[in-house]
PDB file of N, CA and C in Angstrom:
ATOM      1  N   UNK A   1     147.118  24.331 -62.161  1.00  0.00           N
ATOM      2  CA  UNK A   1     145.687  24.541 -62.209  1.00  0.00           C
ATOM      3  C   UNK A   1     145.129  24.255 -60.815  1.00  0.00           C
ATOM      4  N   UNK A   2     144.293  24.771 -60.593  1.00  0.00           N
ATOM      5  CA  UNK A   2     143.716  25.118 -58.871  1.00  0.00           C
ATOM      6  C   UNK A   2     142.853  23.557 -58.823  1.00  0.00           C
ATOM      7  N   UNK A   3     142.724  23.168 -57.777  1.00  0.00           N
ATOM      8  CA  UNK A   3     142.029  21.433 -57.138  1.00  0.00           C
ATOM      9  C   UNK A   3     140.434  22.231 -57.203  1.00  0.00           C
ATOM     10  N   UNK A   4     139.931  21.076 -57.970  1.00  0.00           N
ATOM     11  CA  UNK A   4     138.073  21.835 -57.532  1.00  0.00           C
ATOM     12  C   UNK A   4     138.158  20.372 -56.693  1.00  0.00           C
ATOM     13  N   UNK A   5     138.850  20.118 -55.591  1.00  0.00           N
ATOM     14  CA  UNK A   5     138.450  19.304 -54.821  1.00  0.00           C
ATOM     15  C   UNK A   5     137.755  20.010 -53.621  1.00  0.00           C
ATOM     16  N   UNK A   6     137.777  21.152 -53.615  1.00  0.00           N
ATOM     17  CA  UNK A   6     136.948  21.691 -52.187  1.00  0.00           C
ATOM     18  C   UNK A   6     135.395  21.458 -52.933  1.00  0.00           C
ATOM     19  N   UNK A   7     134.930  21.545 -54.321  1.00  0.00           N
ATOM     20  CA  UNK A   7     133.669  21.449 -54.564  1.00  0.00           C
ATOM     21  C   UNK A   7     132.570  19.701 -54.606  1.00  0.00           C
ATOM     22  N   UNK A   8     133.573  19.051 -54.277  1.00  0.00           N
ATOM     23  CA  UNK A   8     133.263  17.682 -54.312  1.00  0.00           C
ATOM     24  C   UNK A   8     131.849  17.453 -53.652  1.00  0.00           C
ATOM     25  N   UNK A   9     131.022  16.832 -53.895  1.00  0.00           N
ATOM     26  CA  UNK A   9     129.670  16.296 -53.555  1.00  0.00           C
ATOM     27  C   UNK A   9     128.721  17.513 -53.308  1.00  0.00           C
ATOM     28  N   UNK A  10     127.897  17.713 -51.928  1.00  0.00           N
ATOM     29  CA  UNK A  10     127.168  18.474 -52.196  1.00  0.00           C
ATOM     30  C   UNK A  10     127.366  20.052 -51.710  1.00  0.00           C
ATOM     31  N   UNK A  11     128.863  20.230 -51.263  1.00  0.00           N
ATOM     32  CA  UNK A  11     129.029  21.486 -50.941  1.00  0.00           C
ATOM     33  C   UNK A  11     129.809  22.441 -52.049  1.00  0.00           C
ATOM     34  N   UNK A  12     128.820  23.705 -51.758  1.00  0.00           N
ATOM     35  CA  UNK A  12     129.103  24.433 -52.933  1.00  0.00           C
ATOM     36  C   UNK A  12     129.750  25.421 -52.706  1.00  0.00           C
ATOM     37  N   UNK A  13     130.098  26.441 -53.205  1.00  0.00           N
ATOM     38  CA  UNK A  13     130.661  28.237 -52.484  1.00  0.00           C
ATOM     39  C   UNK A  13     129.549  28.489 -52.732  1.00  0.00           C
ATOM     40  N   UNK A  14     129.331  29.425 -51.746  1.00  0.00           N
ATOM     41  CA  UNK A  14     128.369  30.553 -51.270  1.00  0.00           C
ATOM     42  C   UNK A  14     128.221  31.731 -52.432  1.00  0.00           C
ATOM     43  N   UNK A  15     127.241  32.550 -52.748  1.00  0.00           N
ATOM     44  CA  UNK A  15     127.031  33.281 -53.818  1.00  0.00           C
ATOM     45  C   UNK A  15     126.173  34.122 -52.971  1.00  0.00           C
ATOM     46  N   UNK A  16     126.833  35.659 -52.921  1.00  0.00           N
ATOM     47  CA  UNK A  16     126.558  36.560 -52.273  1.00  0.00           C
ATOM     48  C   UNK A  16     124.958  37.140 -53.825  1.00  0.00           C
ATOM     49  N   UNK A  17     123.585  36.782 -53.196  1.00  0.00           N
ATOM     50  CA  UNK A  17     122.270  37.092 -54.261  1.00  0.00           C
ATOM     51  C   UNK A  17     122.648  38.599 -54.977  1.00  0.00           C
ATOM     52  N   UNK A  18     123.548  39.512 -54.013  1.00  0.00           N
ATOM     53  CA  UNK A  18     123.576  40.610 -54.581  1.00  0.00           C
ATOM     54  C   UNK A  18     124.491  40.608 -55.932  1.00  0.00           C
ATOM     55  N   UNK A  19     124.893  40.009 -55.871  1.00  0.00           N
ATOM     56  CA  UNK A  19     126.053  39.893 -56.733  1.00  0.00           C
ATOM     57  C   UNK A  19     125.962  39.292 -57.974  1.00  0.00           C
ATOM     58  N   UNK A  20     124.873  38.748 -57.892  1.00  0.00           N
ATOM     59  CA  UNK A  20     124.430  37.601 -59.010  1.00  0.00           C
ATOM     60  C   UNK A  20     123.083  38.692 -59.896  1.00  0.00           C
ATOM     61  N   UNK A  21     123.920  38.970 -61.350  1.00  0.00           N
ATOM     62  CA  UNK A  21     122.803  40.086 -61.773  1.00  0.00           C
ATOM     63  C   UNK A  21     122.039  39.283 -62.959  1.00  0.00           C
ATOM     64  N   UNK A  22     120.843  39.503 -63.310  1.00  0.00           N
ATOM     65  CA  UNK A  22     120.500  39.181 -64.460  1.00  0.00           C
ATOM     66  C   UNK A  22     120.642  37.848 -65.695  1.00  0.00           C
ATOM     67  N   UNK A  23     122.118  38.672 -66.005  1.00  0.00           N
ATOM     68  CA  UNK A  23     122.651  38.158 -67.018  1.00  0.00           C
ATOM     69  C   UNK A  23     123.592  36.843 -66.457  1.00  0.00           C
ATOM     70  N   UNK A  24     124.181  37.063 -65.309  1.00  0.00           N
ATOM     71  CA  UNK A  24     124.594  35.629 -65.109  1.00  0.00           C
ATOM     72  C   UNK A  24     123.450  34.403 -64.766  1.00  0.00           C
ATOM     73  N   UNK A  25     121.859  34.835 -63.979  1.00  0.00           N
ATOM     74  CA  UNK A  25     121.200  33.807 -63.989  1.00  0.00           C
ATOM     75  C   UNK A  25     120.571  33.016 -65.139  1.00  0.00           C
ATOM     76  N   UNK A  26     120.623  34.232 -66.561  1.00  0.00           N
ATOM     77  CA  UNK A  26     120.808  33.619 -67.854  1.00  0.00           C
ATOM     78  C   UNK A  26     121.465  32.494 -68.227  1.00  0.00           C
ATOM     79  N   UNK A  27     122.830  32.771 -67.621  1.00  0.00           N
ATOM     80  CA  UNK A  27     123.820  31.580 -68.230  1.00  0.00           C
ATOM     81  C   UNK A  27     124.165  30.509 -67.723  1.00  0.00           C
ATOM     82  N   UNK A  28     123.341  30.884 -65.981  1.00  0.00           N
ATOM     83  CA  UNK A  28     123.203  29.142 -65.290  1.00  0.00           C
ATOM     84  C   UNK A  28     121.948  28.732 -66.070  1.00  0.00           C
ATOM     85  N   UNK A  29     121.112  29.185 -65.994  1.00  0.00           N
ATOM     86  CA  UNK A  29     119.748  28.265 -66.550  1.00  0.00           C
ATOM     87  C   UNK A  29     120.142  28.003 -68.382  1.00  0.00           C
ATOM     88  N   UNK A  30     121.263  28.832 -69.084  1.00  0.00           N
ATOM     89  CA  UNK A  30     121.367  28.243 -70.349  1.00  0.00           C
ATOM     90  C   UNK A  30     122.416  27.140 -70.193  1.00  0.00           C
ATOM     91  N   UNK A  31     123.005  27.128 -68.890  1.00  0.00           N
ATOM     92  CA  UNK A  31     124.236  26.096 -69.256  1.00  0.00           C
ATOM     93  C   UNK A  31     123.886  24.848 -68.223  1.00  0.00           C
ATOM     94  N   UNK A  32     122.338  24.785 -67.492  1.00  0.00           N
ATOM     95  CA  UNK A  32     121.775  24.061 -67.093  1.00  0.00           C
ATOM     96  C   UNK A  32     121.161  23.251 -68.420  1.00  0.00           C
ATOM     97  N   UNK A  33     120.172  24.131 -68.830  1.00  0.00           N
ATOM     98  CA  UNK A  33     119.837  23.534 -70.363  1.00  0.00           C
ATOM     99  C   UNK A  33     120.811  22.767 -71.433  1.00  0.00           C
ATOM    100  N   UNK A  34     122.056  23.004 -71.507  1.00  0.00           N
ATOM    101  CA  UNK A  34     123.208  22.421 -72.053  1.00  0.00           C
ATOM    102  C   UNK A  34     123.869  21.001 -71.789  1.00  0.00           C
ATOM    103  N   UNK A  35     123.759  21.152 -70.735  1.00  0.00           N
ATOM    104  CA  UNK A  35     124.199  19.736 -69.601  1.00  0.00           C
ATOM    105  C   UNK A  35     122.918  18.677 -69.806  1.00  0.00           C
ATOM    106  N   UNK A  36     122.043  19.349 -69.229  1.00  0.00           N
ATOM    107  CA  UNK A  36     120.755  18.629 -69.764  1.00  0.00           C
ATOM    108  C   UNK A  36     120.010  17.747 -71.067  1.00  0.00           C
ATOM    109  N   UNK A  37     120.819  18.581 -71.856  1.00  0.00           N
ATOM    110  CA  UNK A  37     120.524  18.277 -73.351  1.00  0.00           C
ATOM    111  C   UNK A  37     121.668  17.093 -73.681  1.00  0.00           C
ATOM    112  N   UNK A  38     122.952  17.348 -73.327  1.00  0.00           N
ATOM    113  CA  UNK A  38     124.317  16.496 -73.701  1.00  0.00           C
ATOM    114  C   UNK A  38     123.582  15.192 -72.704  1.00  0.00           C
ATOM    115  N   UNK A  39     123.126  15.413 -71.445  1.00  0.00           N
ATOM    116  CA  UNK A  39     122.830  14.042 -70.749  1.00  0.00           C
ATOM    117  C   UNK A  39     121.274  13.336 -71.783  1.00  0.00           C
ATOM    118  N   UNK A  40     120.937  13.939 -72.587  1.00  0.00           N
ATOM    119  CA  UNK A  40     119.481  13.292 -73.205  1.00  0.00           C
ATOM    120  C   UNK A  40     118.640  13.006 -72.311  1.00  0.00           C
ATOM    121  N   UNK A  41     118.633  14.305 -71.293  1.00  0.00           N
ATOM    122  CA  UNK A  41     116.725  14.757 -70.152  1.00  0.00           C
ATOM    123  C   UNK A  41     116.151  15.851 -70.976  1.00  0.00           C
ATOM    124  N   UNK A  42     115.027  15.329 -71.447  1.00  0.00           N
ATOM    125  CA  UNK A  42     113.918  15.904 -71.898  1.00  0.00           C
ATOM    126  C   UNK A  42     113.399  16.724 -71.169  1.00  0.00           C
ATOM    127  N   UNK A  43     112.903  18.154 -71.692  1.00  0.00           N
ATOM    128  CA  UNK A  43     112.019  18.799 -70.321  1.00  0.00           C
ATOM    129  C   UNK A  43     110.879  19.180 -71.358  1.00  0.00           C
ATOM    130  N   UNK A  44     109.885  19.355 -70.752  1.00  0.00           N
ATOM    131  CA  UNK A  44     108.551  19.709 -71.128  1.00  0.00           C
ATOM    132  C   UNK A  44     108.536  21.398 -70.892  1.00  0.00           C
ATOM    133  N   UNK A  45     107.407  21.873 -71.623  1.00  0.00           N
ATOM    134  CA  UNK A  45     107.700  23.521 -71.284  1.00  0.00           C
ATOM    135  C   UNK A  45     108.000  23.709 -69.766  1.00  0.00           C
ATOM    136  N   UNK A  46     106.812  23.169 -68.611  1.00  0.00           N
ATOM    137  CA  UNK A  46     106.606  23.629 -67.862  1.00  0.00           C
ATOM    138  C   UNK A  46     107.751  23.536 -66.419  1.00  0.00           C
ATOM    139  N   UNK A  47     108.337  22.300 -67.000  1.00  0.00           N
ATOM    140  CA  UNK A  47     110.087  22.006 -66.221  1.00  0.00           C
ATOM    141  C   UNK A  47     110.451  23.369 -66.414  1.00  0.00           C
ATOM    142  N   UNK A  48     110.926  23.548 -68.009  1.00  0.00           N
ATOM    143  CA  UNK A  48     111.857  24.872 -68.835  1.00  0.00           C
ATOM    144  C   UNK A  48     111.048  25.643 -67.953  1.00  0.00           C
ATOM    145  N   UNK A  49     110.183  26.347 -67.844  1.00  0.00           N
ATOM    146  CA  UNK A  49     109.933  27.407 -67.383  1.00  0.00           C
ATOM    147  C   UNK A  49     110.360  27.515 -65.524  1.00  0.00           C
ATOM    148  N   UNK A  50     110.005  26.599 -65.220  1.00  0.00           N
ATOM    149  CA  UNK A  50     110.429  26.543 -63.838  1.00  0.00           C
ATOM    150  C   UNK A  50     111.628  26.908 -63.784  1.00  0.00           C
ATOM    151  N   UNK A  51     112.373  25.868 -64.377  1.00  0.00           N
ATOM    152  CA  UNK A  51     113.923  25.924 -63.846  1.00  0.00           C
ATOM    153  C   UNK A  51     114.572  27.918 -64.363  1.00  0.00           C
ATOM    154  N   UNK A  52     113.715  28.689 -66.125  1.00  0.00           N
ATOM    155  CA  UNK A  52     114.255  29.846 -65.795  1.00  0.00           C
ATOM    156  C   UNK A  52     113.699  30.600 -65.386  1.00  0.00           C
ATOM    157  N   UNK A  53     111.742  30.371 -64.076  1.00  0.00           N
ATOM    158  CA  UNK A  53     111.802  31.050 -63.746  1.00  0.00           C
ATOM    159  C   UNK A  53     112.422  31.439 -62.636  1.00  0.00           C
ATOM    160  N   UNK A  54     113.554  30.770 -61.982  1.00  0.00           N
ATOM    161  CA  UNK A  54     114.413  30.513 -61.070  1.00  0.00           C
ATOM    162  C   UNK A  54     115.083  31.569 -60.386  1.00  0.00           C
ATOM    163  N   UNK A  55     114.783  32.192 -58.872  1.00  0.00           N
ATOM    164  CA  UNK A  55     116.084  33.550 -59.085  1.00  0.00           C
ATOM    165  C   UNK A  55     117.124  33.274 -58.066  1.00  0.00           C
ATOM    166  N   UNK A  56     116.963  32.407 -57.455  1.00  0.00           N
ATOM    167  CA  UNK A  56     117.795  31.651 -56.632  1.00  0.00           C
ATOM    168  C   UNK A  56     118.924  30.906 -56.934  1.00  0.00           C
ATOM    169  N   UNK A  57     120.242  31.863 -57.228  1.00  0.00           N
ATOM    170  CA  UNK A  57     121.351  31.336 -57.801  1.00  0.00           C
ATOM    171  C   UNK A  57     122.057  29.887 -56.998  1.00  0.00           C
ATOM    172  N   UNK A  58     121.420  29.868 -55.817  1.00  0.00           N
ATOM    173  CA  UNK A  58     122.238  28.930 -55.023  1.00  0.00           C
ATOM    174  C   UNK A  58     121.526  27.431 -55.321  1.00  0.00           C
ATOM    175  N   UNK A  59     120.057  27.707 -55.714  1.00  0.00           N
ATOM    176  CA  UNK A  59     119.495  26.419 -56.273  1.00  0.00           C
ATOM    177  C   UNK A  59     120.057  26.181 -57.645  1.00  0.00           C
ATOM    178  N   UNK A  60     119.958  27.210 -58.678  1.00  0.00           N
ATOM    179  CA  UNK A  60     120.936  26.473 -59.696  1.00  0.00           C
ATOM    180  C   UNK A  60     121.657  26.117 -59.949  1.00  0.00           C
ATOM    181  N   UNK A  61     122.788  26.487 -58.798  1.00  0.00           N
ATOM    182  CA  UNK A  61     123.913  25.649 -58.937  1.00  0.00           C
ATOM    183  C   UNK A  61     123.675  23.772 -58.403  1.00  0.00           C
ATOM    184  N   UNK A  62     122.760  24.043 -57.275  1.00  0.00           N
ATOM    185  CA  UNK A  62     122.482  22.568 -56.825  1.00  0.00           C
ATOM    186  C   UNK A  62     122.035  21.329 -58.154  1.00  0.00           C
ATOM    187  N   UNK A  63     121.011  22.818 -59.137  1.00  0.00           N
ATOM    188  CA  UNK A  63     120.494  21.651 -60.258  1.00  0.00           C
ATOM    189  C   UNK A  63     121.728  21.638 -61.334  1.00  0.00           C
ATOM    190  N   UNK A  64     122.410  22.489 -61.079  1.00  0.00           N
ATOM    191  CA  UNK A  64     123.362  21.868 -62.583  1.00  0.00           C
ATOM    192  C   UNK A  64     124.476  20.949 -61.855  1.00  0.00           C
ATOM    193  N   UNK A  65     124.413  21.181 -60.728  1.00  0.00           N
ATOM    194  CA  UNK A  65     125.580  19.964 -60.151  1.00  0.00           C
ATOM    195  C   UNK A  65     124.826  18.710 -60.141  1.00  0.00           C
ATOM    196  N   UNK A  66     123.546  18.571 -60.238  1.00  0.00           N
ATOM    197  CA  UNK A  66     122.523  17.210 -60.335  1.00  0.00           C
ATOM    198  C   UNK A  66     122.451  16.990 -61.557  1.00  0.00           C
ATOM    199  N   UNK A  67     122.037  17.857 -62.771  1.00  0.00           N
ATOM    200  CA  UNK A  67     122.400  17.919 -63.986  1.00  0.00           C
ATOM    201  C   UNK A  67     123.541  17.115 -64.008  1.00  0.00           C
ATOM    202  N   UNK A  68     124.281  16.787 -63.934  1.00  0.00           N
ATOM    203  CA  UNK A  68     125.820  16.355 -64.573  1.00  0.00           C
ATOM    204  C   UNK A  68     125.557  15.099 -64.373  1.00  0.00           C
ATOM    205  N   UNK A  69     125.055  14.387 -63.134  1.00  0.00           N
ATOM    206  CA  UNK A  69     125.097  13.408 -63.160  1.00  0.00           C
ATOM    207  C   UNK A  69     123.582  12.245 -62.945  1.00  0.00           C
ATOM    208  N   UNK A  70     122.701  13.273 -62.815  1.00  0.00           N
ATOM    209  CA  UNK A  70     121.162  12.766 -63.181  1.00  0.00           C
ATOM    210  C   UNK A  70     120.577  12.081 -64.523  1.00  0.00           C
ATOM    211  N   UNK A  71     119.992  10.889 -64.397  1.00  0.00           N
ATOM    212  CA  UNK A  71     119.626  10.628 -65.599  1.00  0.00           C
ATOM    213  C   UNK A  71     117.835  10.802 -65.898  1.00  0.00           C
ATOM    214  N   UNK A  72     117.294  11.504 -65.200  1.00  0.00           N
ATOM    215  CA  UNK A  72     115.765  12.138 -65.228  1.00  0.00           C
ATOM    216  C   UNK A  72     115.905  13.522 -64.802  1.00  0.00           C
ATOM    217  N   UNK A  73     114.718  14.071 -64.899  1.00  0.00           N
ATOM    218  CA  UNK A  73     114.674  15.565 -64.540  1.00  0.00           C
ATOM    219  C   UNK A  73     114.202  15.579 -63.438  1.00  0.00           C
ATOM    220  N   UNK A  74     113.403  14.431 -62.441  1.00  0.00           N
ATOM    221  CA  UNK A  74     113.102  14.310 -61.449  1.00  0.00           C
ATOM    222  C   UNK A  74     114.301  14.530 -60.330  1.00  0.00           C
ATOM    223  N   UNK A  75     115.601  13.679 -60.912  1.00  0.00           N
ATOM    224  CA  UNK A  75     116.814  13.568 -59.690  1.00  0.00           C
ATOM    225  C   UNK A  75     117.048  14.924 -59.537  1.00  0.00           C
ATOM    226  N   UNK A  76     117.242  15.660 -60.519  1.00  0.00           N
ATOM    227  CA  UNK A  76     117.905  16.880 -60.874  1.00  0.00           C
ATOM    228  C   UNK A  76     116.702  18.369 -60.174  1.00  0.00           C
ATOM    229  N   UNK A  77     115.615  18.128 -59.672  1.00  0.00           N
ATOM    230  CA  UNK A  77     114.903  18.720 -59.143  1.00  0.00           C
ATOM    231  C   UNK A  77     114.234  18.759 -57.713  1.00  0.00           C
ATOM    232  N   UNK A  78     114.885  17.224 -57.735  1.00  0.00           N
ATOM    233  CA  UNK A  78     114.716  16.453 -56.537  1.00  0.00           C
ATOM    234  C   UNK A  78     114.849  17.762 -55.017  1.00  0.00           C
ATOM    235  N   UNK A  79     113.747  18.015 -53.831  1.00  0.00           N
ATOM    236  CA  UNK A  79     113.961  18.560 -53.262  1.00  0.00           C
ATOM    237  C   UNK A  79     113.429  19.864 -53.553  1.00  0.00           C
ATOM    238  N   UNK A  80     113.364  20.948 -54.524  1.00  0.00           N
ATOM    239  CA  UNK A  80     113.493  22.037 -55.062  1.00  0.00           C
ATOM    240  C   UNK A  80     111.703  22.331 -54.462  1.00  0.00           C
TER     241      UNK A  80
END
């Protein structure tokens, strides 16, 4: 099985925007929501709406990698 040690802390791979259609920014912001929910962070509509009105795949990856280990929605937005 391949090392996700190149993804360690805050560097991520690069995500060419063209490439990123629709339906995958669906499934970061649903599997942001997922992580979120398993950690017990509450979001209010207006978080939820932020985070899917989101089209910037390279920030969602930043929030679901904060997601994992944030215990507010503040850490996890922190910056944005």
């Amino acid at each position: 099985m391949p090392s996700d040690a190149h993804l360690a802390g805050s560097e991520l791979p690069e995500i060419d925007d063209r490439l990123v259609v629709p339906e995958t920014r669906y499934e970061m912001y649903d599997g942001e929501l997922v992580i979120l929910a398993a950690r017990g962070i509450a979001l209010d509509a207006a978080t939820r709406d932020r985070i899917a009105g989101e089209r910037d795949p390279q920030q969602l990856d930043r929030w679901i990698a904060r997601a994992a280990i944030a215990t507010i929605i503040a850490d996890v937005l922190a910056g944005a």
